[in-house]
Protein backbone atom coordinates (compact mmCIF):
# COMPACT_ATOMS: atom_id res chain seq x y z
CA UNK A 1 119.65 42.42 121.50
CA UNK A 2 120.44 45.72 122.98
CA UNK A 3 123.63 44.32 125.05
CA UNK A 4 124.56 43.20 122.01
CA UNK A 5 124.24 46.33 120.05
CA UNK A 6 126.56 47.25 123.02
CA UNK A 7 129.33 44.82 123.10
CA UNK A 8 129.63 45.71 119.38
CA UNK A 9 129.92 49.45 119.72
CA UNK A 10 132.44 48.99 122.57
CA UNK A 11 134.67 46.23 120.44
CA UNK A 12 134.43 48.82 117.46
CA UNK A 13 135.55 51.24 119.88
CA UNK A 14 138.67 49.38 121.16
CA UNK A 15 139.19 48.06 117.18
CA UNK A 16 140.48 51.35 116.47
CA UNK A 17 143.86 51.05 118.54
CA UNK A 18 144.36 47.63 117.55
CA UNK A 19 146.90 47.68 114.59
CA UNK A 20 146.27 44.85 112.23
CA UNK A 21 143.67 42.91 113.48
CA UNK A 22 141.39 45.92 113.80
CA UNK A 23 140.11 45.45 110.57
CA UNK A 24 139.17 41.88 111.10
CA UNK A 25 137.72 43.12 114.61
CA UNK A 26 135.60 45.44 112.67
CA UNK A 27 134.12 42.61 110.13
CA UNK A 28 133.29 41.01 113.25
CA UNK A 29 131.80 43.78 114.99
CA UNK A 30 129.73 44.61 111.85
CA UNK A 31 128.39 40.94 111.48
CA UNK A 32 127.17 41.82 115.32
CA UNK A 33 125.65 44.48 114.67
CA UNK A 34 123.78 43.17 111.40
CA UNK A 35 122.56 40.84 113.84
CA UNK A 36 120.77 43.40 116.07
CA UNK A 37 119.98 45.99 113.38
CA UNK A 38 116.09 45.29 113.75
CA UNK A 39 116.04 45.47 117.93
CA UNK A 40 118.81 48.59 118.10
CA UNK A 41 119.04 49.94 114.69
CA UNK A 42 120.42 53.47 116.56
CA UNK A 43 123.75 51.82 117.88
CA UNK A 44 123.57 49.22 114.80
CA UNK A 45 123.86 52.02 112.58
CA UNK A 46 126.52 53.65 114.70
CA UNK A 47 128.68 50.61 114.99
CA UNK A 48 128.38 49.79 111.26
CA UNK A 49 128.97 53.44 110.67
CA UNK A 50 131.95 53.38 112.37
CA UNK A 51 133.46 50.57 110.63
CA UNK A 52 133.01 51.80 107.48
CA UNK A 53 134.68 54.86 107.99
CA UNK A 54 137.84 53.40 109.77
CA UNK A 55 138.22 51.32 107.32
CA UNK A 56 137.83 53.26 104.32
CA UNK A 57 140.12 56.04 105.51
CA UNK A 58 141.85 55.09 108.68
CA UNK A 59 143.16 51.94 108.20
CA UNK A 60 147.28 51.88 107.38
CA UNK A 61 146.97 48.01 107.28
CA UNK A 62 144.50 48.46 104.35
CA UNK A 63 146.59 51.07 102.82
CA UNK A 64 149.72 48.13 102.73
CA UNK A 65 147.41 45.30 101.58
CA UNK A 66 146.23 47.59 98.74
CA UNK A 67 149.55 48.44 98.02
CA UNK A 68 151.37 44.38 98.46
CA UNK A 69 147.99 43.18 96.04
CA UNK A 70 149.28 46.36 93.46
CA UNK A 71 152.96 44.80 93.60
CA UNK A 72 151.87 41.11 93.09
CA UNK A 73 149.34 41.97 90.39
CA UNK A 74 148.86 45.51 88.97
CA UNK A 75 145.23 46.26 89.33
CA UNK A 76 144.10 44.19 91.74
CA UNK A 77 144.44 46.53 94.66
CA UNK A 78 141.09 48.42 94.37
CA UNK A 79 139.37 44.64 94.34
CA UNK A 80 141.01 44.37 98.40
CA UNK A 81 139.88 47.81 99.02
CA UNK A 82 136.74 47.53 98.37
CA UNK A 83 136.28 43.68 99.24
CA UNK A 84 136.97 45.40 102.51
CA UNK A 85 134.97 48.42 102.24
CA UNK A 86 132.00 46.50 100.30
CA UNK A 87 131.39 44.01 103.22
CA UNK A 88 130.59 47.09 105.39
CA UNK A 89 128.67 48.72 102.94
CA UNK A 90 126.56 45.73 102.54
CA UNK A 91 125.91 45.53 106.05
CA UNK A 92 124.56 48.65 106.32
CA UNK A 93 122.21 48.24 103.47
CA UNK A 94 121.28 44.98 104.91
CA UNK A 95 120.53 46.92 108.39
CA UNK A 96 118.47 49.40 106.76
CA UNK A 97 116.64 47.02 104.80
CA UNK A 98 116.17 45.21 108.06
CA UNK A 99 114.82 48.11 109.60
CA UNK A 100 112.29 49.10 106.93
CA UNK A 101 110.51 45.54 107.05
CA UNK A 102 110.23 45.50 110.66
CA UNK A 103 107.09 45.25 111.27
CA UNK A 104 104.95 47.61 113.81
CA UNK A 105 103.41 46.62 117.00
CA UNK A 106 100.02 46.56 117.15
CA UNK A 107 98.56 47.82 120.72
């Protein structure tokens, strides 16, 4: 689960130069690192981390859908934004709740 963890740091990483399909990259990268919160919960938290803030407030392609949904139907641009935002959000919760019901090894 660690090379994992990895591979969806790195792809987060690279997801940040990628124009338009870096914020599908990061959905993607966040379902990853759901995946191996419990093993790596250090670069899970990172990765999700990451996500969340790159695509709350560094994401011009969110900015535009927020903006088309606004034009097409007035009001329904904070229900993109934080359809976006939310998934990541519930990851993380998700992670941490992972995290907290791991359960100890016994020696």
């Amino acid at each position: 689960m660690k090379a994992l963890a990895i591979v969806a740091l790195v792809i987060t990483g690279i997801s940040f130069i990628i124009p338009v399909y870096g914020v599908f990259i990061s959905l993607g990268t966040s379902f990853l690192a759901v995946i191996s919160f419990r093993s790596e919960a250090v670069l899970s938290g990172i990765t999700v981390g990451l996500n969340l803030v790159k695509t709350a407030f560094l994401s011009p392609s969110i900015g535009l859908a927020v903006a088309a949904a606004e034009l097409a139907e007035p009001g329904s641009g904070s229900m993109v934004y934080w359809g976006y935002v939310g998934f990541h959000l519930v990851a993380l919760v998700l992670g941490i709740v992972l995290v907290m019901t791991k359960k100890k090894d016994t020696v």
